[in-house]
C-alpha atoms as a PDB file:
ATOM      1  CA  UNK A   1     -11.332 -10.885  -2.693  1.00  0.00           C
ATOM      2  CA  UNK A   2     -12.268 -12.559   0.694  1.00  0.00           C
ATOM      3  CA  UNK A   3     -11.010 -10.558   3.556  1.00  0.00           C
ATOM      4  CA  UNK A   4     -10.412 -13.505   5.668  1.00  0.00           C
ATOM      5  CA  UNK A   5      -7.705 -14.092   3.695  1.00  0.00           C
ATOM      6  CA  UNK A   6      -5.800 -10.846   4.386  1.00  0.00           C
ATOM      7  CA  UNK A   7      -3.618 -12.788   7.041  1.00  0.00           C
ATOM      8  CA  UNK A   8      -2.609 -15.350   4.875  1.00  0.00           C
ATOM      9  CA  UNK A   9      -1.844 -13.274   1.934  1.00  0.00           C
ATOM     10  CA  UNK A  10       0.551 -11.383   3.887  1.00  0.00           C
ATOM     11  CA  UNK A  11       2.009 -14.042   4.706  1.00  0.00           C
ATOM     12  CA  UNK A  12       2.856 -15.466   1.497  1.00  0.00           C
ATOM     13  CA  UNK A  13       3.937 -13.218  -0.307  1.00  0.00           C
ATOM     14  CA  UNK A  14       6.752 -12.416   1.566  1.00  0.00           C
ATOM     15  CA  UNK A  15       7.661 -15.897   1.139  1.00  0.00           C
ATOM     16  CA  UNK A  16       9.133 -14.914  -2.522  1.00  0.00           C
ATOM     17  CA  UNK A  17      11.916 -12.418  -1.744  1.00  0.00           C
ATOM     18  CA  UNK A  18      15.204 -13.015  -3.505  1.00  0.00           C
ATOM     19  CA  UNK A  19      17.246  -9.795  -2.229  1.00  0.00           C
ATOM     20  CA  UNK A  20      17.252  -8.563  -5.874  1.00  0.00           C
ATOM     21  CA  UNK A  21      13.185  -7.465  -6.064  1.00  0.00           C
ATOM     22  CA  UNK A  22      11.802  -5.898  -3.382  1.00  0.00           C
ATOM     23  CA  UNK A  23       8.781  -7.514  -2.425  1.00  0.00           C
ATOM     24  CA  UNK A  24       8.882  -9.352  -5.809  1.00  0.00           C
ATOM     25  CA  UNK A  25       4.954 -10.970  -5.023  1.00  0.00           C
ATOM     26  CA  UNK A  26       2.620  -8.345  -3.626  1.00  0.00           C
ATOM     27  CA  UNK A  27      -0.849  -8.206  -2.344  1.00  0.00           C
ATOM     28  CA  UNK A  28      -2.871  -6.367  -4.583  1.00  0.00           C
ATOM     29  CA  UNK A  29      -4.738  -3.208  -2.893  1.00  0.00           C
ATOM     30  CA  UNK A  30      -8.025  -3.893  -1.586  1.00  0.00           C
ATOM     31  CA  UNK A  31     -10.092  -4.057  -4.604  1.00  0.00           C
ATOM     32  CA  UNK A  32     -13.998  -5.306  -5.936  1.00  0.00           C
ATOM     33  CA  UNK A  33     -15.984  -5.758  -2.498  1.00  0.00           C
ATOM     34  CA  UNK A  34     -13.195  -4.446  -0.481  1.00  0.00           C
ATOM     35  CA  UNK A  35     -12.452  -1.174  -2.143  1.00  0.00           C
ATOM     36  CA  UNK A  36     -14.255   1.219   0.868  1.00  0.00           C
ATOM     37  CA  UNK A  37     -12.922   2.700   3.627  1.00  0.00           C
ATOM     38  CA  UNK A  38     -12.855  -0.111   6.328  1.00  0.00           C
ATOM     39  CA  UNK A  39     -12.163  -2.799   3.670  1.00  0.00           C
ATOM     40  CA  UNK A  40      -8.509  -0.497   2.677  1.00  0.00           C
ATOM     41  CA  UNK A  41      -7.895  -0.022   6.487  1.00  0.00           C
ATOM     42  CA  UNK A  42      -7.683  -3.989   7.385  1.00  0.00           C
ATOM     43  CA  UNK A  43      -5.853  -4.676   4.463  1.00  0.00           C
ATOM     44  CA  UNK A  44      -3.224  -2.113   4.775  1.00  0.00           C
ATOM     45  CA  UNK A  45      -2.975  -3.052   8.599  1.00  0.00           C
ATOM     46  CA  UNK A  46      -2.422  -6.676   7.971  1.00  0.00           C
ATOM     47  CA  UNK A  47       0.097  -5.630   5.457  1.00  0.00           C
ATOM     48  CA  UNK A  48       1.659  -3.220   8.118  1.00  0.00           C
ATOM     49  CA  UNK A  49       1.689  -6.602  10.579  1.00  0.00           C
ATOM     50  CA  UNK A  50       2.672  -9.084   8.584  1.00  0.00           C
ATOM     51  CA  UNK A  51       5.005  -7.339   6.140  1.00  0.00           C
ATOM     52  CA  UNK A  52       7.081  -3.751   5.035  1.00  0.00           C
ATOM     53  CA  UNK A  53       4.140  -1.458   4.832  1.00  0.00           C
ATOM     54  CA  UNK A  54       6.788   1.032   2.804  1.00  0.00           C
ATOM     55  CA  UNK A  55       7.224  -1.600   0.347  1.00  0.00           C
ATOM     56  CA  UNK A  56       3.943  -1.749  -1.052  1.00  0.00           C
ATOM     57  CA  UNK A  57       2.776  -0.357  -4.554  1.00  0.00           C
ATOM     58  CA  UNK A  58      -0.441   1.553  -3.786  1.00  0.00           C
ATOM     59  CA  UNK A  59      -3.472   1.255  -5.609  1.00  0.00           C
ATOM     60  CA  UNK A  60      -4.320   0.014  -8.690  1.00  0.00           C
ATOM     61  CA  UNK A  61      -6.291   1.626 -11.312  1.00  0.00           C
ATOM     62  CA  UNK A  62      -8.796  -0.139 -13.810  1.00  0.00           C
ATOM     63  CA  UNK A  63      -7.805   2.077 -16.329  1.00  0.00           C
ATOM     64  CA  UNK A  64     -11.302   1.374 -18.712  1.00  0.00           C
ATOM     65  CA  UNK A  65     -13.036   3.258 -16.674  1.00  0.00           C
ATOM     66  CA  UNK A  66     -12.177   7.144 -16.178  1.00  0.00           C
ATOM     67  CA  UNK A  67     -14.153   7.251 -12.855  1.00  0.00           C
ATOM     68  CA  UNK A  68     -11.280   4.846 -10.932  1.00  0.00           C
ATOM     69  CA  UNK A  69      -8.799   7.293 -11.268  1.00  0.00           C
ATOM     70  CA  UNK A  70     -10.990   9.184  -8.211  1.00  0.00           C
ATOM     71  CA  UNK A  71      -9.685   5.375  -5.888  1.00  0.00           C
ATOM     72  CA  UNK A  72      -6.168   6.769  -6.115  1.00  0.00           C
ATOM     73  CA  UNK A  73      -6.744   9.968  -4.088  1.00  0.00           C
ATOM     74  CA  UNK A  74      -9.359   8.337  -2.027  1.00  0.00           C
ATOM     75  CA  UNK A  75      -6.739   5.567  -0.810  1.00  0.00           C
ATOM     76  CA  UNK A  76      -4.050   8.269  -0.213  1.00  0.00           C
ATOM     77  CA  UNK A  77      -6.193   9.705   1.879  1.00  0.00           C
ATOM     78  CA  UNK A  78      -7.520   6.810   3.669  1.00  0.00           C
ATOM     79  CA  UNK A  79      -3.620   5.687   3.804  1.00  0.00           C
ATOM     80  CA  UNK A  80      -2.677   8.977   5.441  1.00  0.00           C
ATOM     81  CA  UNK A  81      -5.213   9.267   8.272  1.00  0.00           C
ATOM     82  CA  UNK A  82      -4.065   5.837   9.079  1.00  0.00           C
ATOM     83  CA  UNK A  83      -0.846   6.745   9.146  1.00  0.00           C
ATOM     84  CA  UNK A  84      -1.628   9.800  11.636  1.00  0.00           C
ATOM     85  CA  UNK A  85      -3.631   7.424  13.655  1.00  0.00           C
ATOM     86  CA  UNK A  86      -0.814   5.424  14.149  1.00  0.00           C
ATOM     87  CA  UNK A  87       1.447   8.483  15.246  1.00  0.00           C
ATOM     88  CA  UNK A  88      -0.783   9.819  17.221  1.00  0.00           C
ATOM     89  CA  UNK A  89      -1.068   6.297  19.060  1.00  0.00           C
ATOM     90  CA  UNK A  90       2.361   6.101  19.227  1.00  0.00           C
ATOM     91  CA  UNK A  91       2.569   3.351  16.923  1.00  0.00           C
ATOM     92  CA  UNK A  92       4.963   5.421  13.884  1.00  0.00           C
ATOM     93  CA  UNK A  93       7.379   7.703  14.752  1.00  0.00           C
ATOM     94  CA  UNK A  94       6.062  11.277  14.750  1.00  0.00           C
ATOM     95  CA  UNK A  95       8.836  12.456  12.161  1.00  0.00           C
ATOM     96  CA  UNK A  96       7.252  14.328   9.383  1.00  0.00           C
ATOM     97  CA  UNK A  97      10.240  13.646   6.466  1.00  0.00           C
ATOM     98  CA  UNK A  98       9.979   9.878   7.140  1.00  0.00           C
ATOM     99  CA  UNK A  99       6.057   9.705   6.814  1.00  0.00           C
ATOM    100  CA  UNK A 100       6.591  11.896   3.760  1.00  0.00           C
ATOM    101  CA  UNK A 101       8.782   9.104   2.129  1.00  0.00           C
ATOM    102  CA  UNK A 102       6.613   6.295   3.361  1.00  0.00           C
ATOM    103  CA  UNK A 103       3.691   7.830   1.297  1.00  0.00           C
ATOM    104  CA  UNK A 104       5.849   9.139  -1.644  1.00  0.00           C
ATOM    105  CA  UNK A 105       6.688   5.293  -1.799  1.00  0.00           C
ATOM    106  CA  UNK A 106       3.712   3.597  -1.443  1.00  0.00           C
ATOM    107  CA  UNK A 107       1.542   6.107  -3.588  1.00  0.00           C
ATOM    108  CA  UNK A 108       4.250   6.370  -6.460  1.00  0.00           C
ATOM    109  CA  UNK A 109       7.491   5.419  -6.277  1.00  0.00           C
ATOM    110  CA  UNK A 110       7.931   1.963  -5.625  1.00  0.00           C
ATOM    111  CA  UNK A 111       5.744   1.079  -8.426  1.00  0.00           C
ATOM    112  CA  UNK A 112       8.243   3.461 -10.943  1.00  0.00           C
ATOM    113  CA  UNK A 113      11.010   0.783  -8.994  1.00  0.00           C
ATOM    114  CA  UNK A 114       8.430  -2.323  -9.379  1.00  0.00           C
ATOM    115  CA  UNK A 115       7.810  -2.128 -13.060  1.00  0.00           C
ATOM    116  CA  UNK A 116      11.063  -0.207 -13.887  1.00  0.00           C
ATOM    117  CA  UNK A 117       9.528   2.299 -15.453  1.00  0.00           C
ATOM    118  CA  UNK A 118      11.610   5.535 -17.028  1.00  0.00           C
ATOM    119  CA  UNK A 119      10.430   8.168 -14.451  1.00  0.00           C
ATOM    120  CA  UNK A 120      11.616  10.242 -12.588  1.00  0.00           C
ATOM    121  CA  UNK A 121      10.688   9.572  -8.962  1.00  0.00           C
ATOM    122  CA  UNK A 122       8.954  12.066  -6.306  1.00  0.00           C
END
């Protein structure tokens, strides 16, 4: 829950690859005091520096509550103006299918491949 530890995090968990599981420990989106704007940004651009940013798998949902379901369209689009920001900066390549995958993954897909789930991917 302490951003500090962003860095660190990172760090770890790609300490626990086995070239079976893709990123088989993963840092958790940004979540309780974190979950705004700024506090998604930093985490998903240490993740993007210190790790496969196309590996991740998104945002969580605390599925009690009906009214977190709204943090899953908020972090795609918080996730895809960063995205843009980096293209623009010439940071990503500017190639539309391979930022199209990159989110597919990230927002849906590699948690269907995380949890093996029976569904069909997007």
């Amino acid at each position: 829950m302490n951003p500090n530890d962003n860095a660190a995090i990172t760090t770890l968990v790609g300490c626990f690859n086995d070239g079976h599981v893709v990123n088989r420990v993963q840092q958790g989106s940004a979540w309780w005091f974190n979950d705004h704007k700024q506090g998604m940004i930093d985490q998903l651009t240490t993740l993007a520096s210190g790790n496969i940013l196309t590996n991740f798998i998104g945002m969580l949902t605390d599925s009690r509550s009906f009214l977190s379901y709204c943090r899953h369209e908020y972090f795609r689009r918080i996730l895809c103006n960063l995205l843009g920001t980096w293209i623009e900066d010439g940071e990503y390549p500017d190639d539309k299918e391979f930022i199209q995958n990159c989110v597919k993954a990230i927002c849906y897909n590699n948690a269907v491949d995380y949890f093996n789930l029976d569904l069909e991917k997007i």
